[in-house]
Protein backbone atom coordinates (compact mmCIF):
# COMPACT_ATOMS: atom_id res chain seq x y z
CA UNK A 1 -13.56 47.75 -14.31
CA UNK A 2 -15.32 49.63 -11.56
CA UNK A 3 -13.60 53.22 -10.82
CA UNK A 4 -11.94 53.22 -7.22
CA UNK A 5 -13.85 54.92 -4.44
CA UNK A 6 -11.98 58.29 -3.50
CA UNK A 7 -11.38 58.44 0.10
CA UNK A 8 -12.49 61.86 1.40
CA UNK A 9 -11.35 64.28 4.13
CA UNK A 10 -12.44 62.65 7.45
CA UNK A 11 -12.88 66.38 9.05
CA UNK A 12 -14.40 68.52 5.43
CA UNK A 13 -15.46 65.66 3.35
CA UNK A 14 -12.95 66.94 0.24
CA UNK A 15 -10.87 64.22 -1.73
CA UNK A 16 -8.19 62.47 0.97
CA UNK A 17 -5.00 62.73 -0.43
CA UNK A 18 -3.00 61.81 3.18
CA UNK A 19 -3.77 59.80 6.38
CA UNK A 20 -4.05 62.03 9.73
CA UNK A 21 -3.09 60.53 12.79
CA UNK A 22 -5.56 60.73 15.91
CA UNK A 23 -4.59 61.52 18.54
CA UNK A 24 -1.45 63.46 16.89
CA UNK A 25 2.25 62.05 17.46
CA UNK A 26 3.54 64.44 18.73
CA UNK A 27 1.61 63.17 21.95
CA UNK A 28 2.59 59.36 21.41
CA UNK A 29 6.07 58.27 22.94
CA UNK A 30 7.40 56.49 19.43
CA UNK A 31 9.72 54.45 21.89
CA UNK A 32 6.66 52.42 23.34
CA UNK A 33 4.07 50.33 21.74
CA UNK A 34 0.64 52.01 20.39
CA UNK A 35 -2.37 51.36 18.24
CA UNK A 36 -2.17 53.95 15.67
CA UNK A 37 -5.32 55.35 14.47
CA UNK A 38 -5.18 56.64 10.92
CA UNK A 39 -7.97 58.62 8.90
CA UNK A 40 -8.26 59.42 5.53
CA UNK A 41 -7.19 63.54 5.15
CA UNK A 42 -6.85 66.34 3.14
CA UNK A 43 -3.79 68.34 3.09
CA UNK A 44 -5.47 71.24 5.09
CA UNK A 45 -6.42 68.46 7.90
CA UNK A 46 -3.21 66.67 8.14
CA UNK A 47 0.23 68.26 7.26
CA UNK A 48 -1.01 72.32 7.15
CA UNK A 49 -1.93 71.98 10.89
CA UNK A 50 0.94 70.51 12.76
CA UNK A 51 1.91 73.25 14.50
CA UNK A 52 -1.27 73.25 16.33
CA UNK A 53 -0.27 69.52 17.09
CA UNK A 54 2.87 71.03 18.55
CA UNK A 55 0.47 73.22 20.64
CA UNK A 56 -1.39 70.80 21.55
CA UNK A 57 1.49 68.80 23.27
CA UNK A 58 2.65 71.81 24.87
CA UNK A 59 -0.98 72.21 26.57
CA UNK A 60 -1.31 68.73 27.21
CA UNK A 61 2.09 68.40 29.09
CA UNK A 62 1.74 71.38 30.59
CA UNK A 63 -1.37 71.02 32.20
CA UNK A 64 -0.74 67.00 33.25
CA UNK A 65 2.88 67.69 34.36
CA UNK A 66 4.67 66.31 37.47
CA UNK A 67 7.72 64.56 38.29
CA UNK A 68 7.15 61.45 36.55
CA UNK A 69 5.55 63.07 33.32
CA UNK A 70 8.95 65.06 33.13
CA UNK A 71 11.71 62.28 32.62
CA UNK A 72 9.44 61.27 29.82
CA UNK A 73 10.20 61.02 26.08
CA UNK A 74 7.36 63.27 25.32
CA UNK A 75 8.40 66.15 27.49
CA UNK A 76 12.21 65.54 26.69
CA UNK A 77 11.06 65.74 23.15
CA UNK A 78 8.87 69.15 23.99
CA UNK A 79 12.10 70.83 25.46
CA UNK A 80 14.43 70.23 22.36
CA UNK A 81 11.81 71.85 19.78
CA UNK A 82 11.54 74.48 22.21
CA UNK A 83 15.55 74.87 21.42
CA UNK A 84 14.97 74.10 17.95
CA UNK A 85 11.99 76.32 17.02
CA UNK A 86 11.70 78.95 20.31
CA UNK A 87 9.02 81.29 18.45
CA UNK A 88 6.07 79.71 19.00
CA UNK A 89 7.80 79.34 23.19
CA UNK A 90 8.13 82.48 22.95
CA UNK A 91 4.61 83.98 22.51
CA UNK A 92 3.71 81.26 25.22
CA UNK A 93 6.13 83.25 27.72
CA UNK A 94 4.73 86.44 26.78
CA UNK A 95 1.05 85.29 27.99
CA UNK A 96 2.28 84.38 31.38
CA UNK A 97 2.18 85.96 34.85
CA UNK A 98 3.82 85.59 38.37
CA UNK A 99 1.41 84.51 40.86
CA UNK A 100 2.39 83.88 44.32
CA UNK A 101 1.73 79.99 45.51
CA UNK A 102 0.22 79.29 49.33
CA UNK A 103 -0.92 75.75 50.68
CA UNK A 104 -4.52 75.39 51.99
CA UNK A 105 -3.04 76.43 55.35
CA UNK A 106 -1.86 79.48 54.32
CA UNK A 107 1.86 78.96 54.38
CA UNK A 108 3.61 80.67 51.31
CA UNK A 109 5.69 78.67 49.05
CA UNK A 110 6.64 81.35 46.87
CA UNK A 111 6.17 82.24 43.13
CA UNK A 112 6.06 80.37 40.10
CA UNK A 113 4.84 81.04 36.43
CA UNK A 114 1.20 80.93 35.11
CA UNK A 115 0.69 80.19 31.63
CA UNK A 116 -2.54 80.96 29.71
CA UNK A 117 -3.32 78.84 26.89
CA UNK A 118 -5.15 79.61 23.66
CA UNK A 119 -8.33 78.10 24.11
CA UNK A 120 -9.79 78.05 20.68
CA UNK A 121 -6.69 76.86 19.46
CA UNK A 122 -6.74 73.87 21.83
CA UNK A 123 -10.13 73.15 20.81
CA UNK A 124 -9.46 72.88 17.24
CA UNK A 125 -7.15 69.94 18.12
CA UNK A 126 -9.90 68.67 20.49
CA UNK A 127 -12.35 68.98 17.82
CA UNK A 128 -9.62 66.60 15.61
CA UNK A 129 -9.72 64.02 17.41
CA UNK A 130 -13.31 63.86 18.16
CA UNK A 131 -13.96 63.65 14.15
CA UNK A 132 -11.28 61.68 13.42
CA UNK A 133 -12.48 59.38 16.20
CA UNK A 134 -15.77 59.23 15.21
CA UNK A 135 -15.25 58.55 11.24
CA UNK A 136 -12.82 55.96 12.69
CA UNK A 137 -15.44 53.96 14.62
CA UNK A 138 -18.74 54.77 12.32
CA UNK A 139 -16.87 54.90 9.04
CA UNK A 140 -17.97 58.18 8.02
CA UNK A 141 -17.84 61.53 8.36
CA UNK A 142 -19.25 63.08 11.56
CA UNK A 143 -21.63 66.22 9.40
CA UNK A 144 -20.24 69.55 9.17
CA UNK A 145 -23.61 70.66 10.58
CA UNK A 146 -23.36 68.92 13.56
CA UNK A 147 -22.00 71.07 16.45
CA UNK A 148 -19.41 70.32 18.28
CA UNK A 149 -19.02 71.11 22.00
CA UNK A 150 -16.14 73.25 23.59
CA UNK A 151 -14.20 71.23 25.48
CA UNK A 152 -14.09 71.15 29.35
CA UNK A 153 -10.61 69.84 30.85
CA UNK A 154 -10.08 68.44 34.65
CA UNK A 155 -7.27 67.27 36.16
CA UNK A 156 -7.18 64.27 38.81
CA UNK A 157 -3.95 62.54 40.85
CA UNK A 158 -4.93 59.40 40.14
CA UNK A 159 -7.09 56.93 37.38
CA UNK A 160 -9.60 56.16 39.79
CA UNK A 161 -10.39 60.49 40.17
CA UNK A 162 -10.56 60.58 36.58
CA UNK A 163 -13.52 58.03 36.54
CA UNK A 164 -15.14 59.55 39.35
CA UNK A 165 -15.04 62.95 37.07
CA UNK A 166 -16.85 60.81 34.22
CA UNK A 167 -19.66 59.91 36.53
CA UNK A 168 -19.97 63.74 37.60
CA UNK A 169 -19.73 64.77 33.70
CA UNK A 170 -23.01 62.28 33.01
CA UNK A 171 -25.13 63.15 35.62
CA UNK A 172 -24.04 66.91 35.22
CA UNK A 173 -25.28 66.53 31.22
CA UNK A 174 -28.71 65.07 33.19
CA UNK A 175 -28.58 61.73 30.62
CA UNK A 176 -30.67 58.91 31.52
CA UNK A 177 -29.80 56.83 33.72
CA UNK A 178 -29.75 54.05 30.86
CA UNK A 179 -27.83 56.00 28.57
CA UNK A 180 -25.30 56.61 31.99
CA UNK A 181 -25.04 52.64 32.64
CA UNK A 182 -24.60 52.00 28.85
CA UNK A 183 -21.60 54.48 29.09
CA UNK A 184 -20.13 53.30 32.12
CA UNK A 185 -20.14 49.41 30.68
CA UNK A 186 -17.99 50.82 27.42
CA UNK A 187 -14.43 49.55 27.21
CA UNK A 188 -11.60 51.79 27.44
CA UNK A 189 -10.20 52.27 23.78
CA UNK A 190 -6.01 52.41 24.54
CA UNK A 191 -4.03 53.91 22.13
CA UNK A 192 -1.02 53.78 24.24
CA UNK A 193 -1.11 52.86 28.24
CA UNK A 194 -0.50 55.49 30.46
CA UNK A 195 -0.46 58.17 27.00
CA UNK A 196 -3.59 58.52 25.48
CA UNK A 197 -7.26 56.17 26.63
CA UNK A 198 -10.84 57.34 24.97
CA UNK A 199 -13.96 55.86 25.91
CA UNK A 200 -17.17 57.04 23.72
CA UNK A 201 -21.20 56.82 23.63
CA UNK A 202 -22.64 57.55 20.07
CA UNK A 203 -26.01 57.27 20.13
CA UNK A 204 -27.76 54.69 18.45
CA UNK A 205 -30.86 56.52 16.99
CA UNK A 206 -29.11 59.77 16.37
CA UNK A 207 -25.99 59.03 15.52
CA UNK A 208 -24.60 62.87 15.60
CA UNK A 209 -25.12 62.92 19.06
CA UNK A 210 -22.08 61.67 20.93
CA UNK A 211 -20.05 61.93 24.01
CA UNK A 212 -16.16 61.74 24.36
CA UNK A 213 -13.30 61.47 26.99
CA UNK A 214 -10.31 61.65 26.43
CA UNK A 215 -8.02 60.64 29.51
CA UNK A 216 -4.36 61.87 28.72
CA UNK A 217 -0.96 61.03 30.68
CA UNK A 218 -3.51 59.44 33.34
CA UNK A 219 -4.27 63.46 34.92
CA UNK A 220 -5.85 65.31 32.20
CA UNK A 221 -9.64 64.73 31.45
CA UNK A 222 -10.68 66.04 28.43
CA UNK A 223 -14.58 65.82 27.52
CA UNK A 224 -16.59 66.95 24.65
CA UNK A 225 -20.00 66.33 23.14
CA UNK A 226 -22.02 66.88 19.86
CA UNK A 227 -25.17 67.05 18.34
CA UNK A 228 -27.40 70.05 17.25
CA UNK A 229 -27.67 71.77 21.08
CA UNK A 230 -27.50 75.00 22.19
CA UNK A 231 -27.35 74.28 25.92
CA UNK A 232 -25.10 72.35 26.23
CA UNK A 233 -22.08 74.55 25.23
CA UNK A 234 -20.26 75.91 28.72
């Protein structure tokens, strides 16, 4: 008989012993329908890092909040951990400032709370996803010598402004304009409506080079590349 295959890490390449979840659940509203996406992990990749998943939400609903985003199971969910387990709330408080608020016309509003996020954490999760993503659609793993982009994040009032936002991203990364229209014609990967959309280039001759956006809670644009680059970064 032939020996199974072992299934390795989809993010280090080591011996999978778990399944990781991309995006993370803690994201996903488990009272709604979803296509999961599940990649083969090590323990380090899966299990070891879900308080960075619990980050992640945080940032994610933070940044994409308003009144409908609020009433939702997510944030509900965000609020009792925050009861639960307040430490990691906590040191979230403590990097925040008072800022005072004004319209465009100048009329005060008054003051409300800035956070600051950890950026480098966020991008870890960022950089999750993309790799999980990516050995998800190719089947492999995305090299540990390929570079991975940080991450820039917009955010738009509406699905149309987040498109708009992916046209300014290609042109701003000066692509062709083939390699544009191929993007642009890509179906929107859903992994639940409204919650979590991707859409992806990988390119077909050099397959480490890739593109991602991630559109989150229909506000937050999230948008990454890699490849072996050195001006890309921002």
């Amino acid at each position: 008989m032939k020996k199974k295959k072992k299934k390795i890490c989809y993010f280090c390449g080591k011996e999978a012993t778990q399944g990781e979840h991309i995006p993370p659940k803690a994201i996903i509203d488990k009272n709604r329908k979803y296509t999961p996406v599940v990649v083969p992990s090590c323990p380090v990749h899966n299990s070891e890092l879900s308080k960075d998943d619990e980050y992640f939400r945080w940032f994610t609903l933070s940044a994409a909040a308003d009144d409908s985003l609020i009433k939702t199971y997510q944030f509900k969910k965000m609020m009792r951990q925050m009861k639960r387990k307040p430490k990691l709330f906590i040191n979230i408080a403590r990097h925040s400032v008072i800022k005072e608020v004004h319209t465009k016309g100048g009329i005060y509003l008054g003051k409300v709370p800035i956070f600051e996020f950890d950026r480098d954490r966020v991008q870890k999760s960022v950089e999750r996803l993309t790799r999980g993503f990516y050995f998800s659609h190719k089947g492999l793993q995305l090299s540990p010598e390929t570079e991975v982009s940080n991450f820039n994040f917009y955010l738009e009032e509406s699905r149309n402004g987040i498109f708009e936002l992916i046209k300014k991203n290609l042109n701003y990364l000066q692509l062709t304009n083939e390699i544009i229209e191929a993007i642009q014609s890509l179906p929107i990967n859903i992994i639940q409506e409204d919650v979590f959309e991707y859409r992806f280039y990988i390119d077909k001759e050099n397959t480490s080079s890739s593109i991602w956006f991630y559109m989150i809670y229909n506000r937050l644009l999230l948008t990454m590349v890699t490849g072996t680059f050195k001006q890309i970064d921002s």
